[in-house]
C-alpha atoms as a PDB file:
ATOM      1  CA  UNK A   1       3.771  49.844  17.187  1.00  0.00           C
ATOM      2  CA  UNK A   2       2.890  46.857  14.418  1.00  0.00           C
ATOM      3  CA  UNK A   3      -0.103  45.261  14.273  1.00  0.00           C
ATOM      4  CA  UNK A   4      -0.059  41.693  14.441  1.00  0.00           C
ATOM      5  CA  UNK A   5      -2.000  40.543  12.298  1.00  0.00           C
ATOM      6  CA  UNK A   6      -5.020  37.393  13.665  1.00  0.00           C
ATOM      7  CA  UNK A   7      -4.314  33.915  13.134  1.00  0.00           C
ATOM      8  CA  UNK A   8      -6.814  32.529  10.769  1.00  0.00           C
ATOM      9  CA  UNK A   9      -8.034  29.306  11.699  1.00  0.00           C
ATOM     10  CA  UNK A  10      -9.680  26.466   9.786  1.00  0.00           C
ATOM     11  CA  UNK A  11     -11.733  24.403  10.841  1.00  0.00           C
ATOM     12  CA  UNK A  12     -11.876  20.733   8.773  1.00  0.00           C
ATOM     13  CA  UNK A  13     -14.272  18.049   9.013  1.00  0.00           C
ATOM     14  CA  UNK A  14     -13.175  14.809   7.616  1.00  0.00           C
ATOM     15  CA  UNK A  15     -15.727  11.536   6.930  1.00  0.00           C
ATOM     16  CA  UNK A  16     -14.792   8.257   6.502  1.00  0.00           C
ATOM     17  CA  UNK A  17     -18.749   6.939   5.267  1.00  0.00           C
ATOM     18  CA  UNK A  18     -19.256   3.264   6.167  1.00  0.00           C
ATOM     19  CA  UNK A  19     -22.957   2.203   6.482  1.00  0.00           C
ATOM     20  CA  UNK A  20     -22.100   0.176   9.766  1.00  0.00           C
ATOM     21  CA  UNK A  21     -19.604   2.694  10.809  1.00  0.00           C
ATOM     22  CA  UNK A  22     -18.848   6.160   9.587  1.00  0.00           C
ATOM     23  CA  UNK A  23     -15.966   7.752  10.941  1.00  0.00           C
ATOM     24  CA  UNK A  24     -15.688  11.553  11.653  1.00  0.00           C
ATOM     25  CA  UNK A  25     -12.673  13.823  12.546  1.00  0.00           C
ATOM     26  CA  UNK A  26     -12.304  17.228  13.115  1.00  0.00           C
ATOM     27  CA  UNK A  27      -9.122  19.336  12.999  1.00  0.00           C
ATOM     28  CA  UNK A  28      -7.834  23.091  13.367  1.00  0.00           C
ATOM     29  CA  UNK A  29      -5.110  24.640  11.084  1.00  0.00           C
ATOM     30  CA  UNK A  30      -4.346  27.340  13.088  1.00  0.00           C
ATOM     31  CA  UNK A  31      -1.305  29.060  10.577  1.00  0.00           C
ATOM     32  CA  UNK A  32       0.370  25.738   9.619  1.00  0.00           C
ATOM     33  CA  UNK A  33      -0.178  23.710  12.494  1.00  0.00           C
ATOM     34  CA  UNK A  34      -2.825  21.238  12.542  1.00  0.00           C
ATOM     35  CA  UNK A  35      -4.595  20.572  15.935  1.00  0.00           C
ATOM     36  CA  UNK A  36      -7.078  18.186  16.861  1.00  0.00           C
ATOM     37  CA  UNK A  37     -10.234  18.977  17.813  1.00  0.00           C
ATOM     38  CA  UNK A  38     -12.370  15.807  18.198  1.00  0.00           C
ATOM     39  CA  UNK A  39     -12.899  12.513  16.523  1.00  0.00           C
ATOM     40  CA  UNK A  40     -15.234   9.305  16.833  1.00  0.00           C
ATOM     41  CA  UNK A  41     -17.532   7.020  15.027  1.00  0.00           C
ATOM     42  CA  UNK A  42     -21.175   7.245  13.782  1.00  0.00           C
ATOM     43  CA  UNK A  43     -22.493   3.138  14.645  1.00  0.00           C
ATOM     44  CA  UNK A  44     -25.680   2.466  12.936  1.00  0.00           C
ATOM     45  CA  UNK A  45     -27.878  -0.006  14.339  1.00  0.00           C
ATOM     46  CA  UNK A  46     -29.350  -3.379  13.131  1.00  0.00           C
ATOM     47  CA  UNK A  47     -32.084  -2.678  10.874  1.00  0.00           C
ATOM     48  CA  UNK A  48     -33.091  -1.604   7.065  1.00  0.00           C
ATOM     49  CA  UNK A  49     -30.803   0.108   5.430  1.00  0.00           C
ATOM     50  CA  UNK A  50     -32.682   3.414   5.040  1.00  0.00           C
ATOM     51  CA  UNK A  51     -32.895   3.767   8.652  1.00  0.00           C
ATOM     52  CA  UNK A  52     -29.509   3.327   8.928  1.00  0.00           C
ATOM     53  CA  UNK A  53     -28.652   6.102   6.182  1.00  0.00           C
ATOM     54  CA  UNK A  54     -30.858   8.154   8.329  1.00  0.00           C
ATOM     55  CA  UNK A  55     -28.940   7.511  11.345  1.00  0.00           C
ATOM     56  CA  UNK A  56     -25.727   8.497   9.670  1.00  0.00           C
ATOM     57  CA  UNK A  57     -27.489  11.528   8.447  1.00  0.00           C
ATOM     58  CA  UNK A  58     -28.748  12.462  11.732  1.00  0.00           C
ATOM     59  CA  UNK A  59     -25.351  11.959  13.456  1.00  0.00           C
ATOM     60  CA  UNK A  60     -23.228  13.970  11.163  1.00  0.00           C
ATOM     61  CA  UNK A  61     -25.964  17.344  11.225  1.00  0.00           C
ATOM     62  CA  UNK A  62     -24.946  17.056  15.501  1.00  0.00           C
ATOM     63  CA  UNK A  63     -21.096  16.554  14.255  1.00  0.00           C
ATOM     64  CA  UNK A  64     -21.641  20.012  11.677  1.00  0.00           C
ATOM     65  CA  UNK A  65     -23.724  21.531  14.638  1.00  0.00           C
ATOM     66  CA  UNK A  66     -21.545  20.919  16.903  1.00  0.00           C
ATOM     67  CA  UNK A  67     -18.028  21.804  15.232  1.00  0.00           C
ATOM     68  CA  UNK A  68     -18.992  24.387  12.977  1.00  0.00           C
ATOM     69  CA  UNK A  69     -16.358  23.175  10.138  1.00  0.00           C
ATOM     70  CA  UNK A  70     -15.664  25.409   7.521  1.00  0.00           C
ATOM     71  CA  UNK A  71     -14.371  22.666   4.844  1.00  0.00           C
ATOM     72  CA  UNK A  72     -15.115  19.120   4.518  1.00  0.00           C
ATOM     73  CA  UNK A  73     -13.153  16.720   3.238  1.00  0.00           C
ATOM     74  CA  UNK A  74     -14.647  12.698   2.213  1.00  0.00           C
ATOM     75  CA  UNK A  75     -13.548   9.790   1.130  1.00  0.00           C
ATOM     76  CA  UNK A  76     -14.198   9.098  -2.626  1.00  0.00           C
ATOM     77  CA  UNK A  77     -15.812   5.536  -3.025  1.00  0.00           C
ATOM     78  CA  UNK A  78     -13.606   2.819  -4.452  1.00  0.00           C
ATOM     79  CA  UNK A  79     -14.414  -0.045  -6.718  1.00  0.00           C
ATOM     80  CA  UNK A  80     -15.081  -3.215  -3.688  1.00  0.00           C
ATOM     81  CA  UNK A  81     -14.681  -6.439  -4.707  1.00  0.00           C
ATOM     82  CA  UNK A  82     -18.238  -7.069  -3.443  1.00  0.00           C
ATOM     83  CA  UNK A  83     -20.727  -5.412  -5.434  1.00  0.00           C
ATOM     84  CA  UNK A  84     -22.834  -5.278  -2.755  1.00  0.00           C
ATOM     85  CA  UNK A  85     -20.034  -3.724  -0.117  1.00  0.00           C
ATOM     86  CA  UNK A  86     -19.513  -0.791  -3.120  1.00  0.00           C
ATOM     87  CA  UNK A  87     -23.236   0.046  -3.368  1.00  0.00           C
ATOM     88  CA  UNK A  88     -24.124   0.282   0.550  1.00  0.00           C
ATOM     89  CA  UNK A  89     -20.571   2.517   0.905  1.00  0.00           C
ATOM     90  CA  UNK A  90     -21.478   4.651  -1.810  1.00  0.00           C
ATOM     91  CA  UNK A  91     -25.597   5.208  -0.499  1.00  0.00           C
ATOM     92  CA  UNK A  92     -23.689   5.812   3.046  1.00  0.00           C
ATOM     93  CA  UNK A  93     -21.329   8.025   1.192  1.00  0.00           C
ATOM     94  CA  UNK A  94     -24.906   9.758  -0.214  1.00  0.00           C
ATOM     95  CA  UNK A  95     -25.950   9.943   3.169  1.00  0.00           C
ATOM     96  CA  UNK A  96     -23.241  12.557   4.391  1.00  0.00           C
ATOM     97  CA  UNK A  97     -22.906  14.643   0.732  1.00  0.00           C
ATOM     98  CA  UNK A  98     -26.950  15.650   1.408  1.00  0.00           C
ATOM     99  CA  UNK A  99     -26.237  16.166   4.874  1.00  0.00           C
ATOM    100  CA  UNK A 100     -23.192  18.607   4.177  1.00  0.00           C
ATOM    101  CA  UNK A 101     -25.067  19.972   0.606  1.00  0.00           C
ATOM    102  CA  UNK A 102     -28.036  21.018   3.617  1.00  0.00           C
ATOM    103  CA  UNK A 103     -26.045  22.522   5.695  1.00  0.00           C
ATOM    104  CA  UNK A 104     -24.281  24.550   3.145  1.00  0.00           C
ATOM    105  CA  UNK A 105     -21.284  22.896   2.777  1.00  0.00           C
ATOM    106  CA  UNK A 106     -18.871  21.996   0.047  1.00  0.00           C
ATOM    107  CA  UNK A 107     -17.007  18.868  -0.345  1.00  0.00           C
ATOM    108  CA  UNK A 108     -13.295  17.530  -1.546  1.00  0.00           C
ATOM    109  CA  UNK A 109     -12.825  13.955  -2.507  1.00  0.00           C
ATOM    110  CA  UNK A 110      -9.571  12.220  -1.878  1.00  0.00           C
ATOM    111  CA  UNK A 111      -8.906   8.401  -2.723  1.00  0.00           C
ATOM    112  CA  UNK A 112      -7.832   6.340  -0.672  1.00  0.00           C
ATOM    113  CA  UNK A 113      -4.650   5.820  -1.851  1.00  0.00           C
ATOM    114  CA  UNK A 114      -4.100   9.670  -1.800  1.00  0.00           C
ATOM    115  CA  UNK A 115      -4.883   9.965   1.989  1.00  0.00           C
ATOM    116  CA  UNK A 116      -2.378   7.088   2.803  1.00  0.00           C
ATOM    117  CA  UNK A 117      -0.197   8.770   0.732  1.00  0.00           C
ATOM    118  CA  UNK A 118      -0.394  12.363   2.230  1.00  0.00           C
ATOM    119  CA  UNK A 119      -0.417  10.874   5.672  1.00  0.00           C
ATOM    120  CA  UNK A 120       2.222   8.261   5.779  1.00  0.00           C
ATOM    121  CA  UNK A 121       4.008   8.791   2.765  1.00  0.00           C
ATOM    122  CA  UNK A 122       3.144   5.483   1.173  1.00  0.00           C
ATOM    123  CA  UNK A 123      -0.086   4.813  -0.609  1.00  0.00           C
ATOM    124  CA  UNK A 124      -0.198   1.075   0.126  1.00  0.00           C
ATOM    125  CA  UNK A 125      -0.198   1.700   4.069  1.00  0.00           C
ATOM    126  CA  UNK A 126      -2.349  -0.301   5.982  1.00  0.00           C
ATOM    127  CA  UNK A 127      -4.848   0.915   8.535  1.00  0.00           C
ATOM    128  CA  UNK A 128      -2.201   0.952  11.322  1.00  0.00           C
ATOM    129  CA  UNK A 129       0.487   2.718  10.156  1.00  0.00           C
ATOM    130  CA  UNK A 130      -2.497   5.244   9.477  1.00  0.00           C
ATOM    131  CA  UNK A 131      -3.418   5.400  12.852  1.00  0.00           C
ATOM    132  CA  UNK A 132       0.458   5.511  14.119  1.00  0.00           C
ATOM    133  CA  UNK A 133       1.022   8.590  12.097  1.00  0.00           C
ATOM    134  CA  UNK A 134      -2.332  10.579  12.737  1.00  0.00           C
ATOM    135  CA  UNK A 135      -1.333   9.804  16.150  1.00  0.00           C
ATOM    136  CA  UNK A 136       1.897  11.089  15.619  1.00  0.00           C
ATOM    137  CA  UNK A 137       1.229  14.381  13.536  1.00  0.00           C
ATOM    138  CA  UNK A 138      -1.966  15.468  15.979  1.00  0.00           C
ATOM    139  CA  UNK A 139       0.075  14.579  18.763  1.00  0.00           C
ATOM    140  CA  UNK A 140      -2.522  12.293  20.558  1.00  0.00           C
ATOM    141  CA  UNK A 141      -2.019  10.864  23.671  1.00  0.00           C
ATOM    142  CA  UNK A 142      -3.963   7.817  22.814  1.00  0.00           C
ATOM    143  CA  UNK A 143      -4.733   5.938  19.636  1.00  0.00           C
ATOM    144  CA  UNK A 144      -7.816   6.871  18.068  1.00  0.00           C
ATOM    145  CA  UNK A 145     -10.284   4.112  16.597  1.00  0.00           C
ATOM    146  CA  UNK A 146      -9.610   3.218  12.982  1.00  0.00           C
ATOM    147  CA  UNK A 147     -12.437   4.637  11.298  1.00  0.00           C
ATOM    148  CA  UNK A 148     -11.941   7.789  13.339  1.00  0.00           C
ATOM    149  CA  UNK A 149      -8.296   7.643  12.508  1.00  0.00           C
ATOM    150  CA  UNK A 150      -9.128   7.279   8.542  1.00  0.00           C
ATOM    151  CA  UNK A 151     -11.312  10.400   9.005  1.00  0.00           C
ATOM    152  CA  UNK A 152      -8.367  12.652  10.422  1.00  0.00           C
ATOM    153  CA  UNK A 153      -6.269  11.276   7.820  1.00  0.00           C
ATOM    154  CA  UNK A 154      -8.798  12.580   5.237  1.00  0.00           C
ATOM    155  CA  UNK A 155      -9.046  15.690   7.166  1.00  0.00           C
ATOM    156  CA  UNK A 156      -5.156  16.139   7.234  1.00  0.00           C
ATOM    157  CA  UNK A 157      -4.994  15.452   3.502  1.00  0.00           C
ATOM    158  CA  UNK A 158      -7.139  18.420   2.950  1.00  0.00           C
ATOM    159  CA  UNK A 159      -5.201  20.225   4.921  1.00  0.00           C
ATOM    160  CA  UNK A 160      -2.046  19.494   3.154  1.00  0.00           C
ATOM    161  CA  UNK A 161      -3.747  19.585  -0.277  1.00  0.00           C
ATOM    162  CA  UNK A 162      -3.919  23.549   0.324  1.00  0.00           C
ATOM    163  CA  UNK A 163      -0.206  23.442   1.045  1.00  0.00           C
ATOM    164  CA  UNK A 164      -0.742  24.662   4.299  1.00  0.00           C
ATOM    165  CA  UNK A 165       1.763  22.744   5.949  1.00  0.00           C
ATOM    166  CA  UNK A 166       5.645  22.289   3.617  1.00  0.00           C
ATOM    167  CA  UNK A 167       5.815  23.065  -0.796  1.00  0.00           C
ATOM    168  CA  UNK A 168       5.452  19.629  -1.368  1.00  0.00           C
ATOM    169  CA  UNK A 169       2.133  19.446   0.657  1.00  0.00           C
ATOM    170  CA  UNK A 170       2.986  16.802   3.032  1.00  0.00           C
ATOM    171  CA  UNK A 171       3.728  17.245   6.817  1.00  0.00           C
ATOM    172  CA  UNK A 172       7.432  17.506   7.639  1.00  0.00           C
ATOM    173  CA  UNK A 173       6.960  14.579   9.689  1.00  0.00           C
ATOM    174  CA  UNK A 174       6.315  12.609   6.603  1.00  0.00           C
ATOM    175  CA  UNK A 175       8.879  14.791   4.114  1.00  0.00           C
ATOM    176  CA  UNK A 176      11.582  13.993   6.214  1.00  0.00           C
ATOM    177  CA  UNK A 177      11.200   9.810   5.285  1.00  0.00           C
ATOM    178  CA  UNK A 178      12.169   6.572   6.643  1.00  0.00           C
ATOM    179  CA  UNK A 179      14.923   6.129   9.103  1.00  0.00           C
ATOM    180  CA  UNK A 180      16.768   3.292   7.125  1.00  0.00           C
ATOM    181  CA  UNK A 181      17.798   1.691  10.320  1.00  0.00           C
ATOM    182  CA  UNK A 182      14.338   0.913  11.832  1.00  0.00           C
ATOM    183  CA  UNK A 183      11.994   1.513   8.718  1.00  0.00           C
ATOM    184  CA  UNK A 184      10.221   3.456  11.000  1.00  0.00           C
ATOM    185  CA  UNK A 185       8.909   6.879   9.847  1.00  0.00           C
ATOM    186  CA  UNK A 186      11.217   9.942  11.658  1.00  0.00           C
ATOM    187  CA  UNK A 187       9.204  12.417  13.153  1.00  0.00           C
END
Protein backbone atom coordinates (compact mmCIF):
# COMPACT_ATOMS: atom_id res chain seq x y z
CA UNK A 1 0.00 0.00 0.00
CA UNK A 2 1.42 3.84 -0.77
CA UNK A 3 1.31 6.37 1.50
CA UNK A 4 -0.29 9.40 0.49
CA UNK A 5 1.44 11.82 1.38
CA UNK A 6 -0.66 15.20 3.63
CA UNK A 7 -1.68 18.15 1.85
CA UNK A 8 0.24 21.05 3.14
CA UNK A 9 -1.74 23.99 3.59
CA UNK A 10 -0.94 27.69 3.79
CA UNK A 11 -2.45 29.88 5.38
CA UNK A 12 -2.04 33.82 3.92
CA UNK A 13 -3.02 36.94 5.43
CA UNK A 14 -3.22 39.83 3.13
CA UNK A 15 -3.57 43.83 4.37
CA UNK A 16 -4.64 46.48 2.46
CA UNK A 17 -3.52 49.48 5.40
CA UNK A 18 -5.75 52.56 5.06
CA UNK A 19 -5.97 54.73 8.26
CA UNK A 20 -9.87 55.08 7.76
CA UNK A 21 -10.13 51.63 6.45
CA UNK A 22 -7.73 48.75 6.41
CA UNK A 23 -8.70 45.87 4.57
CA UNK A 24 -7.85 42.22 5.58
CA UNK A 25 -8.14 38.85 3.68
CA UNK A 26 -7.33 35.57 4.46
CA UNK A 27 -6.80 32.62 2.10
CA UNK A 28 -5.79 28.76 2.08
CA UNK A 29 -3.47 27.18 -0.59
CA UNK A 30 -4.29 23.89 0.00
CA UNK A 31 -1.73 22.13 -2.98
CA UNK A 32 -2.44 24.72 -5.72
CA UNK A 33 -5.78 25.73 -5.03
CA UNK A 34 -6.47 28.82 -3.28
CA UNK A 35 -9.57 28.91 -0.94
CA UNK A 36 -11.04 31.58 0.91
CA UNK A 37 -11.15 31.72 4.29
CA UNK A 38 -12.49 35.13 5.46
CA UNK A 39 -12.24 38.75 4.57
CA UNK A 40 -13.50 42.28 5.89
CA UNK A 41 -12.48 45.71 6.88
CA UNK A 42 -10.77 47.25 9.98
CA UNK A 43 -13.04 51.02 10.25
CA UNK A 44 -11.33 53.33 12.55
CA UNK A 45 -13.30 55.81 14.24
CA UNK A 46 -13.38 59.69 14.32
CA UNK A 47 -10.68 60.82 16.44
CA UNK A 48 -6.67 61.53 16.67
CA UNK A 49 -4.80 59.76 14.61
CA UNK A 50 -2.86 57.70 17.18
CA UNK A 51 -5.96 56.26 18.43
CA UNK A 52 -6.84 55.32 15.26
CA UNK A 53 -3.35 53.51 14.53
CA UNK A 54 -4.17 51.81 17.72
CA UNK A 55 -7.41 50.66 16.56
CA UNK A 56 -5.93 49.20 13.44
CA UNK A 57 -3.36 47.61 15.60
CA UNK A 58 -5.79 46.16 17.90
CA UNK A 59 -8.01 44.79 15.08
CA UNK A 60 -5.41 43.03 13.09
CA UNK A 61 -3.73 41.07 16.59
CA UNK A 62 -7.86 39.52 16.70
CA UNK A 63 -7.45 38.97 12.68
CA UNK A 64 -3.65 37.03 13.48
CA UNK A 65 -5.43 35.48 16.61
CA UNK A 66 -8.02 34.46 15.03
CA UNK A 67 -6.62 32.97 11.60
CA UNK A 68 -3.41 31.83 12.63
CA UNK A 69 -1.69 32.87 9.10
CA UNK A 70 1.49 31.55 8.41
CA UNK A 71 2.63 34.36 5.73
CA UNK A 72 1.59 37.82 5.32
CA UNK A 73 1.52 39.62 2.49
CA UNK A 74 1.02 44.00 2.45
CA UNK A 75 0.68 46.49 0.33
CA UNK A 76 3.88 48.59 -0.26
CA UNK A 77 3.02 52.40 0.11
CA UNK A 78 2.92 54.44 -3.08
CA UNK A 79 3.92 57.98 -3.74
CA UNK A 80 -0.01 59.97 -3.23
CA UNK A 81 -0.45 62.96 -4.79
CA UNK A 82 -1.37 64.38 -1.35
CA UNK A 83 1.44 64.52 0.89
CA UNK A 84 -0.65 64.27 3.57
CA UNK A 85 -2.78 61.02 2.13
CA UNK A 86 1.05 59.28 1.69
CA UNK A 87 2.11 59.99 5.30
CA UNK A 88 -1.22 58.80 7.22
CA UNK A 89 -1.11 55.45 4.67
CA UNK A 90 2.33 54.83 5.40
CA UNK A 91 1.92 55.41 9.70
CA UNK A 92 -1.30 53.00 9.05
CA UNK A 93 0.95 50.84 7.01
CA UNK A 94 3.41 51.10 10.43
CA UNK A 95 0.56 50.19 12.34
CA UNK A 96 0.15 46.53 10.91
CA UNK A 97 4.26 45.81 10.23
CA UNK A 98 4.60 46.18 14.42
CA UNK A 99 1.57 44.32 14.82
CA UNK A 100 2.78 41.32 12.53
CA UNK A 101 6.82 42.01 13.70
CA UNK A 102 4.91 41.17 17.53
CA UNK A 103 3.37 38.45 16.67
CA UNK A 104 6.26 36.89 14.95
CA UNK A 105 5.52 37.36 11.62
CA UNK A 106 7.30 38.18 8.42
CA UNK A 107 6.14 40.35 5.71
CA UNK A 108 6.19 40.57 1.59
CA UNK A 109 5.55 43.82 -0.12
CA UNK A 110 3.84 43.94 -3.44
CA UNK A 111 2.97 47.30 -5.36
CA UNK A 112 0.14 48.01 -6.40
CA UNK A 113 0.57 47.70 -9.79
CA UNK A 114 2.00 44.14 -9.19
CA UNK A 115 -1.20 42.90 -7.38
CA UNK A 116 -3.44 44.22 -10.29
CA UNK A 117 -1.18 42.65 -12.37
CA UNK A 118 -1.05 39.10 -10.77
CA UNK A 119 -4.77 39.25 -10.26
CA UNK A 120 -6.27 40.53 -13.41
CA UNK A 121 -3.57 40.42 -15.70
CA UNK A 122 -3.35 44.15 -16.27
CA UNK A 123 -1.58 46.50 -13.95
CA UNK A 124 -3.74 49.54 -14.72
CA UNK A 125 -7.05 47.68 -13.50
CA UNK A 126 -9.30 49.57 -11.58
CA UNK A 127 -10.78 48.57 -8.26
CA UNK A 128 -13.65 46.64 -9.95
CA UNK A 129 -12.24 44.52 -12.23
CA UNK A 130 -10.20 43.63 -8.94
CA UNK A 131 -13.07 42.71 -7.16
CA UNK A 132 -14.69 40.77 -10.36
CA UNK A 133 -11.70 38.57 -10.54
CA UNK A 134 -11.02 37.85 -6.72
CA UNK A 135 -14.55 37.02 -6.96
CA UNK A 136 -13.99 34.90 -9.71
CA UNK A 137 -10.68 32.98 -8.71
CA UNK A 138 -12.03 32.38 -4.81
CA UNK A 139 -15.18 31.48 -6.21
CA UNK A 140 -17.38 33.81 -3.99
CA UNK A 141 -20.84 33.83 -4.04
CA UNK A 142 -21.03 37.47 -3.34
CA UNK A 143 -18.81 40.45 -4.00
CA UNK A 144 -16.60 41.28 -1.31
CA UNK A 145 -16.05 45.07 -0.21
CA UNK A 146 -13.23 46.81 -2.04
CA UNK A 147 -10.76 47.17 0.53
CA UNK A 148 -11.40 43.57 1.50
CA UNK A 149 -11.19 42.65 -2.12
CA UNK A 150 -7.64 44.59 -2.50
CA UNK A 151 -6.50 42.52 0.52
CA UNK A 152 -7.27 39.01 -1.18
CA UNK A 153 -5.76 40.32 -4.19
CA UNK A 154 -2.55 40.97 -2.17
CA UNK A 155 -3.01 37.71 -0.55
CA UNK A 156 -3.41 35.88 -3.99
CA UNK A 157 -0.34 37.66 -5.32
CA UNK A 158 1.65 36.05 -2.64
CA UNK A 159 0.34 33.11 -3.40
CA UNK A 160 1.21 33.19 -6.98
CA UNK A 161 4.59 34.88 -6.29
CA UNK A 162 5.67 31.29 -4.85
CA UNK A 163 4.47 29.80 -8.11
CA UNK A 164 2.09 27.84 -6.41
CA UNK A 165 -0.51 28.05 -8.82
CA UNK A 166 0.89 27.81 -13.15
CA UNK A 167 5.17 28.55 -14.25
CA UNK A 168 4.35 31.86 -15.04
CA UNK A 169 2.89 32.55 -11.50
CA UNK A 170 -0.44 33.74 -12.41
CA UNK A 171 -3.78 31.82 -11.97
CA UNK A 172 -4.92 29.97 -15.09
CA UNK A 173 -7.90 32.00 -14.95
CA UNK A 174 -5.81 34.98 -15.73
CA UNK A 175 -3.03 32.98 -18.13
CA UNK A 176 -5.61 31.99 -20.29
CA UNK A 177 -6.41 36.08 -21.38
CA UNK A 178 -9.08 38.09 -22.83
CA UNK A 179 -11.85 36.65 -24.84
CA UNK A 180 -11.46 39.10 -27.87
CA UNK A 181 -15.14 39.05 -28.43
CA UNK A 182 -16.35 40.48 -25.07
CA UNK A 183 -12.98 41.85 -23.56
CA UNK A 184 -14.02 40.05 -20.77
CA UNK A 185 -11.41 37.93 -18.89
CA UNK A 186 -12.13 33.83 -19.67
CA UNK A 187 -12.21 31.91 -16.72
Amino acid sequence: MVEKKPVVAVRILGIDPGSRVTGYGVIDVIGVKPCYVASGCIRTADGALEQRLAQIYAGLSEVVGLHRPTSVAIERVFMAKNPDSALKLGQARGAALVCMANHGLSLSEYAARQIKQAVTGQGGADKAQVQHMVTAILQLSATPQADAADALAIALTHAYNGHTFTTNGLPAAVSRGRSRSTGRWRL
